[in-house]
PDB file of N, CA and C in Angstrom:
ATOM      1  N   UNK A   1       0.789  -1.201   0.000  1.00  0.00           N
ATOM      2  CA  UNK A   1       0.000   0.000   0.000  1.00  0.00           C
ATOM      3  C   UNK A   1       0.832   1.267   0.000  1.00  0.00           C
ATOM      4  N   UNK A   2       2.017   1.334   0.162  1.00  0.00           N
ATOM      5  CA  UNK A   2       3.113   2.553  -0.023  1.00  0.00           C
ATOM      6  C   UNK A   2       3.507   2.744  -1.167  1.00  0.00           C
ATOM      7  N   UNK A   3       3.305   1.737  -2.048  1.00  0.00           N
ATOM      8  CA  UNK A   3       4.033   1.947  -3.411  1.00  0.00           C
ATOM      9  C   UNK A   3       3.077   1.869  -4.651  1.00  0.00           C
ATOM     10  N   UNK A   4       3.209   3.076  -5.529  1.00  0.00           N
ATOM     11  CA  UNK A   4       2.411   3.119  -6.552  1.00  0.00           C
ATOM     12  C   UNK A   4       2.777   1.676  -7.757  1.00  0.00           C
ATOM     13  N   UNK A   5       4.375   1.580  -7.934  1.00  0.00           N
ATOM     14  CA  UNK A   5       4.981   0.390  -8.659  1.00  0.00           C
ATOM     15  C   UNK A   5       6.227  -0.153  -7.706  1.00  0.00           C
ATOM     16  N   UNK A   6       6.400  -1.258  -8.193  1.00  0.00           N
ATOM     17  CA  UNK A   6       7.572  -1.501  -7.959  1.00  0.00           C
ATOM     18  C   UNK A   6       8.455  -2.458  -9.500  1.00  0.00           C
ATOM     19  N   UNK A   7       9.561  -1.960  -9.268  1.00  0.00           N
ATOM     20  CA  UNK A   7      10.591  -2.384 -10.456  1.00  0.00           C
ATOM     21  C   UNK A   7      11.942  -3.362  -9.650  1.00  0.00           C
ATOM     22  N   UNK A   8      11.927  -4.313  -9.922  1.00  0.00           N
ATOM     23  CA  UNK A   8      13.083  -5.110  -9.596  1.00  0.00           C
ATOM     24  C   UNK A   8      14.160  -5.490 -10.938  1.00  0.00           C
ATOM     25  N   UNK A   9      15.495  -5.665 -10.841  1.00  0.00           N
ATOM     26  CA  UNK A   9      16.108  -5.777 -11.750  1.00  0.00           C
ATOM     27  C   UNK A   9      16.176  -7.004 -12.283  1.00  0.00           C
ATOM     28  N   UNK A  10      15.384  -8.194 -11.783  1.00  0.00           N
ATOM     29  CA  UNK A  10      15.022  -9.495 -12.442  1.00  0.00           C
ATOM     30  C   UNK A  10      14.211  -8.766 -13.740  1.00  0.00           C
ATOM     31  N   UNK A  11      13.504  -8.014 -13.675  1.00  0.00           N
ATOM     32  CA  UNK A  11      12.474  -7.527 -15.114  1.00  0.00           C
ATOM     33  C   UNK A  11      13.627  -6.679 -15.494  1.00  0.00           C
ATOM     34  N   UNK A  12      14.410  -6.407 -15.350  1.00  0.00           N
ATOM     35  CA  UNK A  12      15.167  -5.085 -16.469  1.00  0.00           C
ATOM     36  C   UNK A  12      16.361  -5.329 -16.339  1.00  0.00           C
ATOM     37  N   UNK A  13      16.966  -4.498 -17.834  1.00  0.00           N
ATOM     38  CA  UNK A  13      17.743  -4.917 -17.933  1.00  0.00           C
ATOM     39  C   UNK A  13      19.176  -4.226 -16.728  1.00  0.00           C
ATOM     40  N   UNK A  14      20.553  -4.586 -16.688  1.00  0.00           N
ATOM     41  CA  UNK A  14      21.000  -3.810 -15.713  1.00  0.00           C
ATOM     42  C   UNK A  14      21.293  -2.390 -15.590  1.00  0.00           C
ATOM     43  N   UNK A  15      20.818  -2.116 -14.353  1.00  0.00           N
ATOM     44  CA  UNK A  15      21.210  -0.591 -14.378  1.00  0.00           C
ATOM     45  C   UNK A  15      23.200  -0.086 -14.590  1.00  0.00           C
ATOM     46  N   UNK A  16      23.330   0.892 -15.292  1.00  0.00           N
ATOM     47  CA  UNK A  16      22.615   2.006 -15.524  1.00  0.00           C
ATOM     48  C   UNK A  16      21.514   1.957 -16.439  1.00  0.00           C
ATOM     49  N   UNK A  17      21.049   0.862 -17.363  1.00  0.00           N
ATOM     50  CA  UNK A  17      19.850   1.048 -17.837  1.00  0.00           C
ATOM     51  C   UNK A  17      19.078   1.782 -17.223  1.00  0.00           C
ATOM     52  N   UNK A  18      18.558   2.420 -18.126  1.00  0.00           N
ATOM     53  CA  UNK A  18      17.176   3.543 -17.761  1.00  0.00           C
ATOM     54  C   UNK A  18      15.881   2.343 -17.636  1.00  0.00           C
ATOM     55  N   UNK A  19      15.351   1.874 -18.032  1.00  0.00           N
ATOM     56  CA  UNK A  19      14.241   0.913 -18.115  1.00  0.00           C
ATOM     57  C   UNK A  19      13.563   0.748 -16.777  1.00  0.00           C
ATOM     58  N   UNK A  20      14.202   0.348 -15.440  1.00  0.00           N
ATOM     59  CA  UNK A  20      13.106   0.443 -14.370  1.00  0.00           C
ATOM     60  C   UNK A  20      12.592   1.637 -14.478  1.00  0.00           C
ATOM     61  N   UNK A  21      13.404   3.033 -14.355  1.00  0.00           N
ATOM     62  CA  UNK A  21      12.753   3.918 -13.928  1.00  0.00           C
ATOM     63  C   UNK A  21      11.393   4.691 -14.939  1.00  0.00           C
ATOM     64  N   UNK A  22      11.983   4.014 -16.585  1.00  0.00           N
ATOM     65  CA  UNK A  22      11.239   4.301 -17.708  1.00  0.00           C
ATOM     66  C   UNK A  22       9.785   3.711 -17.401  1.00  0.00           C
ATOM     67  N   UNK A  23      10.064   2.264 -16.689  1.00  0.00           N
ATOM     68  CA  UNK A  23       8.812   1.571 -16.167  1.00  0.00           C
ATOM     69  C   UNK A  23       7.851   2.291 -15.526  1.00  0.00           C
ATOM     70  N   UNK A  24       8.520   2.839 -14.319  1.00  0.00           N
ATOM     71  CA  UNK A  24       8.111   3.092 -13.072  1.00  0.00           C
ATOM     72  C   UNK A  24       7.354   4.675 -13.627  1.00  0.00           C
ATOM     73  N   UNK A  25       7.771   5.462 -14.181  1.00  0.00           N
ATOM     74  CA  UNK A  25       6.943   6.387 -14.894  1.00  0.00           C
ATOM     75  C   UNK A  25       5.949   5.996 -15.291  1.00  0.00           C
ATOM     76  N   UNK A  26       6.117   4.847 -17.111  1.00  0.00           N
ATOM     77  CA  UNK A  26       4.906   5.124 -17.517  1.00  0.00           C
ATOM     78  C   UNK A  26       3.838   4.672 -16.772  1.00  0.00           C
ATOM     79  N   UNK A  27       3.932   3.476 -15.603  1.00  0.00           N
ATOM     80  CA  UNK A  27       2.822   2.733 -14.661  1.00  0.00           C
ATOM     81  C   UNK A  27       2.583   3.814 -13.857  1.00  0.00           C
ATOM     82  N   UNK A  28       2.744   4.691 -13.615  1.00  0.00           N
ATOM     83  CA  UNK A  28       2.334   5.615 -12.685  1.00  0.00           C
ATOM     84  C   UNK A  28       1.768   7.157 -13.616  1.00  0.00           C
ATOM     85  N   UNK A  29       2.617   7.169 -14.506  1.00  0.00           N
ATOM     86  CA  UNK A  29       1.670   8.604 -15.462  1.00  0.00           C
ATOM     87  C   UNK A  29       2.745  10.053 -15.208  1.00  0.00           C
ATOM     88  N   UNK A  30       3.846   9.336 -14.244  1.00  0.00           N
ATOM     89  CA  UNK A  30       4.565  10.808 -13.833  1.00  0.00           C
ATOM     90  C   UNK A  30       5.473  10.808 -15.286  1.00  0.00           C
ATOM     91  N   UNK A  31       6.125  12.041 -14.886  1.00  0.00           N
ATOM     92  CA  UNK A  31       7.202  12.383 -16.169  1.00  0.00           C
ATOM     93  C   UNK A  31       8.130  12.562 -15.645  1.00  0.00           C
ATOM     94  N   UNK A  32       9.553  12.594 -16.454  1.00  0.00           N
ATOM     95  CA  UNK A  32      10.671  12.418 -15.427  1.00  0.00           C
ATOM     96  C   UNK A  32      11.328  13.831 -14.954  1.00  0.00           C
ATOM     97  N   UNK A  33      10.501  15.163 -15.510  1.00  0.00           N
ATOM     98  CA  UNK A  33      11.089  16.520 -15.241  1.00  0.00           C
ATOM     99  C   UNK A  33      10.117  16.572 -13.574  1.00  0.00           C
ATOM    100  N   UNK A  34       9.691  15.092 -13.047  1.00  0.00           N
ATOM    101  CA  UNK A  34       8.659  15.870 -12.283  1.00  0.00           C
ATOM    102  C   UNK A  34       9.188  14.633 -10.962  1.00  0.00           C
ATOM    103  N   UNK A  35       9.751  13.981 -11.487  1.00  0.00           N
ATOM    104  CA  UNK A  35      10.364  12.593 -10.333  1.00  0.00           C
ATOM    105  C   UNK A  35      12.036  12.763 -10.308  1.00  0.00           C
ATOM    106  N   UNK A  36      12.433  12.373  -9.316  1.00  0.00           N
ATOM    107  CA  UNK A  36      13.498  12.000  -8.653  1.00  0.00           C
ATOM    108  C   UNK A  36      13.929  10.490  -8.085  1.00  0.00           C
ATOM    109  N   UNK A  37      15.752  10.360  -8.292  1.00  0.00           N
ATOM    110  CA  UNK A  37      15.882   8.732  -7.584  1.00  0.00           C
ATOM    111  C   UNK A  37      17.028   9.167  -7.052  1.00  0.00           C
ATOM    112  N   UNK A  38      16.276   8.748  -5.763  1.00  0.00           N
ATOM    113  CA  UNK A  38      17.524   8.711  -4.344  1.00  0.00           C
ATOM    114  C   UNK A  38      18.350   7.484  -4.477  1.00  0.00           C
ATOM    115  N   UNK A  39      19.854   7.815  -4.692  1.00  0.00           N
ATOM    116  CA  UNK A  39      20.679   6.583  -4.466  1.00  0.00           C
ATOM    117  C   UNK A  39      21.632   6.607  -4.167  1.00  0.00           C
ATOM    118  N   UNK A  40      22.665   5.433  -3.561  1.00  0.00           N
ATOM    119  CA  UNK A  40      23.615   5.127  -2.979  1.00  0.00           C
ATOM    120  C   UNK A  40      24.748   4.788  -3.839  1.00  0.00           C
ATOM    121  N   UNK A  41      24.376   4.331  -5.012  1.00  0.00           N
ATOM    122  CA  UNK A  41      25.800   4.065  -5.920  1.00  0.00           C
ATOM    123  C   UNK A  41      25.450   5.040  -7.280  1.00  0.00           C
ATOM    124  N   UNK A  42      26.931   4.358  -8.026  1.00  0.00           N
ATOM    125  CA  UNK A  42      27.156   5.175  -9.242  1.00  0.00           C
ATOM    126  C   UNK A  42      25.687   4.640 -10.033  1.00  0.00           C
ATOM    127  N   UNK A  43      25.533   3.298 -10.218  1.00  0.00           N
ATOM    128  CA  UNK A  43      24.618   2.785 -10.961  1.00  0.00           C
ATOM    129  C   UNK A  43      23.383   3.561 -11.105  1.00  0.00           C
ATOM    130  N   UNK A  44      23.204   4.140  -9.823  1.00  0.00           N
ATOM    131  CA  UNK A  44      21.663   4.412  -9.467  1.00  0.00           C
ATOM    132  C   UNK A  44      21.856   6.097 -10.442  1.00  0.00           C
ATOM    133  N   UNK A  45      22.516   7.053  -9.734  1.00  0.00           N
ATOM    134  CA  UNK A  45      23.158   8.215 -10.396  1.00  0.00           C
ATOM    135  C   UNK A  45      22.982   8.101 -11.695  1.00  0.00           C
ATOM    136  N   UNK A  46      23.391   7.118 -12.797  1.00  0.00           N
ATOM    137  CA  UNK A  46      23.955   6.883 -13.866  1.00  0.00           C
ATOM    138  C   UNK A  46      22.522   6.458 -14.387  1.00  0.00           C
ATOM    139  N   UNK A  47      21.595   5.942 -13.869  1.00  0.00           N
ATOM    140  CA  UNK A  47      20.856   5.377 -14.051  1.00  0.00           C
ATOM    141  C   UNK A  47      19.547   6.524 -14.176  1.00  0.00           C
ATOM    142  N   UNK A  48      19.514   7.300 -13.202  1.00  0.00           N
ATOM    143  CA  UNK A  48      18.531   8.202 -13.375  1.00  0.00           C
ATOM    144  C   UNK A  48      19.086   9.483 -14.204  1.00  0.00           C
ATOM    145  N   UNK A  49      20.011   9.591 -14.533  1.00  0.00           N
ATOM    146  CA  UNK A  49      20.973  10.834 -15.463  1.00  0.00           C
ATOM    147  C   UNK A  49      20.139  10.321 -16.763  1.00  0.00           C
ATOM    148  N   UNK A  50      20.395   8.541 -17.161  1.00  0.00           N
ATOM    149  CA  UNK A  50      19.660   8.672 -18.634  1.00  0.00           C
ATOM    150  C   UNK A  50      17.881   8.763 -18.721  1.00  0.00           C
ATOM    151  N   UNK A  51      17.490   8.159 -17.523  1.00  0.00           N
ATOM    152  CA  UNK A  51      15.838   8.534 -17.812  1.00  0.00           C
ATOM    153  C   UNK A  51      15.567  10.038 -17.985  1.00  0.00           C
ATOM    154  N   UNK A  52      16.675  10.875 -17.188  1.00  0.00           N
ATOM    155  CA  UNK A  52      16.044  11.979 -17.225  1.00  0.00           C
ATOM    156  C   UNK A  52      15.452  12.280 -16.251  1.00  0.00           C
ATOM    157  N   UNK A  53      16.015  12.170 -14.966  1.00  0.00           N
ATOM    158  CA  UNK A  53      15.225  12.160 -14.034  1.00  0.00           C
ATOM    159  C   UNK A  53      16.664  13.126 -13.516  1.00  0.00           C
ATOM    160  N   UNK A  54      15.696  14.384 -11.731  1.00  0.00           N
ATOM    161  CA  UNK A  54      16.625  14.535 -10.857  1.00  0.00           C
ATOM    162  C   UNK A  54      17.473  13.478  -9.932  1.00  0.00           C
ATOM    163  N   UNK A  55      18.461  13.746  -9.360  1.00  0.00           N
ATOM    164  CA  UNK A  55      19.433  12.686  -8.723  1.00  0.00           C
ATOM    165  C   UNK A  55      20.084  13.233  -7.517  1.00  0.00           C
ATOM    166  N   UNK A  56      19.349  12.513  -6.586  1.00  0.00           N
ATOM    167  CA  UNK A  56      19.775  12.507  -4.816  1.00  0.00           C
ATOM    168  C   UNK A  56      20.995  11.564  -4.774  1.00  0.00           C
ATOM    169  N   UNK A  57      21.904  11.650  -4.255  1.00  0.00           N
ATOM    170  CA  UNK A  57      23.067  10.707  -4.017  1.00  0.00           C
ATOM    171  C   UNK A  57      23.295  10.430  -2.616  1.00  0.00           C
ATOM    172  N   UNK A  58      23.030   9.649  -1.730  1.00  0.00           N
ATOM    173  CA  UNK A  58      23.119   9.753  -0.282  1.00  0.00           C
ATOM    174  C   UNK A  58      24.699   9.029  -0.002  1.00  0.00           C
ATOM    175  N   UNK A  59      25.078   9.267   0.948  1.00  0.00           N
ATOM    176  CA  UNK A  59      26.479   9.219   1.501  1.00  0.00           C
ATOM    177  C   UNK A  59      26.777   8.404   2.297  1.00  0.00           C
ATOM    178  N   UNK A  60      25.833   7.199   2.648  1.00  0.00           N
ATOM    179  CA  UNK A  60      25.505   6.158   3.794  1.00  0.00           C
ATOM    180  C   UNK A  60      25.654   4.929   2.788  1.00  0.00           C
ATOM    181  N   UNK A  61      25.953   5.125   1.887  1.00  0.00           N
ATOM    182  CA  UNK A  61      25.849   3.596   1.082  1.00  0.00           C
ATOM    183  C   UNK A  61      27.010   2.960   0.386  1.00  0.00           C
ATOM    184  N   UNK A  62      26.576   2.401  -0.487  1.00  0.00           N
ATOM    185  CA  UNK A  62      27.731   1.308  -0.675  1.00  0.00           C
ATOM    186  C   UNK A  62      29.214   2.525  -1.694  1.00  0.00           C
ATOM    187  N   UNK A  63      28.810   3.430  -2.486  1.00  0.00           N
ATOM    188  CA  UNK A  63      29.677   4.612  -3.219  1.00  0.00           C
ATOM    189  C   UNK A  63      29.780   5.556  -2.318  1.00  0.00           C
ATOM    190  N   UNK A  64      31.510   5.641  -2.953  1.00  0.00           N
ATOM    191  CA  UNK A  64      31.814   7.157  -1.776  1.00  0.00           C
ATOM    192  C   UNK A  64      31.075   8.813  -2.343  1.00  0.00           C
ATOM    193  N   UNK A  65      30.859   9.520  -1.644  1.00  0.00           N
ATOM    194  CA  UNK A  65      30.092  10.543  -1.829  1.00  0.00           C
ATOM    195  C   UNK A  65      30.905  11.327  -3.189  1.00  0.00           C
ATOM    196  N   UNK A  66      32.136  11.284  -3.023  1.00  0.00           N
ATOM    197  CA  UNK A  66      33.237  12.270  -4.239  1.00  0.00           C
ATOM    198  C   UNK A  66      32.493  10.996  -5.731  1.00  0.00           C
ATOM    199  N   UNK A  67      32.182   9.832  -5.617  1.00  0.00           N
ATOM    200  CA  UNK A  67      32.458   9.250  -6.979  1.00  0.00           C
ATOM    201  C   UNK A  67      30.694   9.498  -7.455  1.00  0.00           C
ATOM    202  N   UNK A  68      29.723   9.416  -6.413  1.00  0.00           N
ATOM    203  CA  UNK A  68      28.446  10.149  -6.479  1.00  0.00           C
ATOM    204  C   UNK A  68      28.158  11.477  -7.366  1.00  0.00           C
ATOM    205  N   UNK A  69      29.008  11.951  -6.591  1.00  0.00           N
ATOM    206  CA  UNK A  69      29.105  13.613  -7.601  1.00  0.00           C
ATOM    207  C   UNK A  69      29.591  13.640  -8.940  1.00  0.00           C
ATOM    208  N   UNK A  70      30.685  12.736  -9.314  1.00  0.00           N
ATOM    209  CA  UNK A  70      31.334  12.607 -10.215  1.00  0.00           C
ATOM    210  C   UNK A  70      30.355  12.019 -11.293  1.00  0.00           C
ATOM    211  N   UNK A  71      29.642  11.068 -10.920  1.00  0.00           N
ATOM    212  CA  UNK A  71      28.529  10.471 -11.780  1.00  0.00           C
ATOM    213  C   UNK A  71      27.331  11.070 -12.060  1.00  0.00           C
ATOM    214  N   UNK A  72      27.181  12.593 -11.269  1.00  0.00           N
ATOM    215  CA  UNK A  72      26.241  13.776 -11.963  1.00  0.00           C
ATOM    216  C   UNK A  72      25.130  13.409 -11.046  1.00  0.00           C
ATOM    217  N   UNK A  73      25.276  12.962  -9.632  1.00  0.00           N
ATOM    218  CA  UNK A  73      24.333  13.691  -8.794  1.00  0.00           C
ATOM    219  C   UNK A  73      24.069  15.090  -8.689  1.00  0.00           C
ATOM    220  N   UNK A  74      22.577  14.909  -8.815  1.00  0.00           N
ATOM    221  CA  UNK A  74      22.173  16.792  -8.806  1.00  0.00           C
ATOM    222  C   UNK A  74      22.544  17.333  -7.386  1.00  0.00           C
ATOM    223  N   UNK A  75      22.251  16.248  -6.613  1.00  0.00           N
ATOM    224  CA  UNK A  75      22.583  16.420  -4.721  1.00  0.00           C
ATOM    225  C   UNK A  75      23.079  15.587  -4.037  1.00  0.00           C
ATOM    226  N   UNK A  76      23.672  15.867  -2.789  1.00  0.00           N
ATOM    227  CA  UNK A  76      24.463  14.999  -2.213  1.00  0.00           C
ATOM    228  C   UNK A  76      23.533  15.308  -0.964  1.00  0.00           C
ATOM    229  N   UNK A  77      23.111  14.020  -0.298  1.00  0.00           N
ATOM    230  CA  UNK A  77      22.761  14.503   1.471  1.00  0.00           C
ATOM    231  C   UNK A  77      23.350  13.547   2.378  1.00  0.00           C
ATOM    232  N   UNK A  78      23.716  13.527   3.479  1.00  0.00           N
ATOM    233  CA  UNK A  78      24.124  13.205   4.259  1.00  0.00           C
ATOM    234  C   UNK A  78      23.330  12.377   5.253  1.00  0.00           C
ATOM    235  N   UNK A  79      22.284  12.452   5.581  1.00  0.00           N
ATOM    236  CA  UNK A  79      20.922  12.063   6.233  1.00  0.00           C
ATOM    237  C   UNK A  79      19.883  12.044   6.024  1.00  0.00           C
ATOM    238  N   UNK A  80      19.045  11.193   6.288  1.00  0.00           N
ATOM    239  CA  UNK A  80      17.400  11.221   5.832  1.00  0.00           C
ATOM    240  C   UNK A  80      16.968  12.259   6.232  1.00  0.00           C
ATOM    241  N   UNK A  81      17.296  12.989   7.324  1.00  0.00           N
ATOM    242  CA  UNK A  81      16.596  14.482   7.660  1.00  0.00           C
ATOM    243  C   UNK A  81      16.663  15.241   6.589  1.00  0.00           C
ATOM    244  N   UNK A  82      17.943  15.129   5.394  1.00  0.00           N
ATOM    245  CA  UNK A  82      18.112  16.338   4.230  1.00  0.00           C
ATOM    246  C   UNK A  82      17.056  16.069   3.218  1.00  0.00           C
ATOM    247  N   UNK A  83      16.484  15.164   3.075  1.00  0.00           N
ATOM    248  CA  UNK A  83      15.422  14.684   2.134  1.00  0.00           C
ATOM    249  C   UNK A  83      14.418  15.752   1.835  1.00  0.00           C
ATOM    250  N   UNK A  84      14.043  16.355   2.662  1.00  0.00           N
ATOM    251  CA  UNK A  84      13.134  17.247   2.268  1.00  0.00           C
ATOM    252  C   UNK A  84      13.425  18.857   1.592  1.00  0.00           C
ATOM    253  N   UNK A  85      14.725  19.282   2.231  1.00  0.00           N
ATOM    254  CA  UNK A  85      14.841  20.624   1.659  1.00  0.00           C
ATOM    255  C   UNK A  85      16.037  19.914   0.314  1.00  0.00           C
ATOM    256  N   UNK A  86      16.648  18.851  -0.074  1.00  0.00           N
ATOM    257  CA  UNK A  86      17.362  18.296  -1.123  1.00  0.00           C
ATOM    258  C   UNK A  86      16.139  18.347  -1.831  1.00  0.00           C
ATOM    259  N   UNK A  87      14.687  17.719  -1.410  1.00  0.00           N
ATOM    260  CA  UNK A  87      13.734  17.525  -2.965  1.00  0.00           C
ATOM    261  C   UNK A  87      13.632  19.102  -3.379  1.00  0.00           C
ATOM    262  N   UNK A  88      13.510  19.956  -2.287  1.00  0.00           N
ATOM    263  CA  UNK A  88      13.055  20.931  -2.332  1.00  0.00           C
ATOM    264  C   UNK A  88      14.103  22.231  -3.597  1.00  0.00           C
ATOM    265  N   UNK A  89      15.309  21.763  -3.103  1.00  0.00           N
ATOM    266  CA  UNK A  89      16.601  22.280  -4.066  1.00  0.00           C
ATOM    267  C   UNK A  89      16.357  21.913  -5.329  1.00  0.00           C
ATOM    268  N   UNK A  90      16.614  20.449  -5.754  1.00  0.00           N
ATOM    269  CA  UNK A  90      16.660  20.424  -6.663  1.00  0.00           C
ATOM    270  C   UNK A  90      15.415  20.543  -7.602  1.00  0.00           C
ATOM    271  N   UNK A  91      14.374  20.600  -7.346  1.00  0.00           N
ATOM    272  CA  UNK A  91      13.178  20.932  -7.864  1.00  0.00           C
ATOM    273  C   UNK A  91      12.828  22.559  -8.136  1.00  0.00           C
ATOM    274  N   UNK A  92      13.711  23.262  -7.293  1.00  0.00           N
ATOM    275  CA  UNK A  92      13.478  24.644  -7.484  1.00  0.00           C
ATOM    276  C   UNK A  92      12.458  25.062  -7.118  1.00  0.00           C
TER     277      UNK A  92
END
């Protein structure tokens, strides 16, 4: 009941493929100037750069925060507390 879709990488192909998140749009109706993907590695970064989507990079995960940025995170946060003024940044 929290989730409009869900995309696992058994259905797609590997990320950085764009395809889950291409999924996860059209099943839901959003567009990607209007969604964001919070992630922990380059893959994820790399991954939402080609859908076209904004890109949260968090600093708690398996990629170091410098190789995050490097892979064209729009943001870097440090804690789940930054979640809200990060959507808020990069959305303008």
């Amino acid at each position: 009941g929290h989730f409009a879709t869900l995309q696992v990488a058994d259905d797609h192909p590997s990320k950085p493929h764009p395809a889950m998140l291409l999924a996860a749009l059209a099943e839901t109706g959003a567009t990607a100037d209007a969604a964001v993907i919070i992630g922990d590695t380059t893959y994820d970064i790399e991954m939402g750069r080609a859908a076209g989507l904004l890109t949260i990079g968090v600093s708690w995960g398996y990629h170091a925060p410098a190789a995050l940025t490097a892979a064209g995170a729009h943001r870097l946060i440090g804690s789940w507390d930054e979640v809200d003024d990060a959507l808020r940044e990069v959305f303008g």
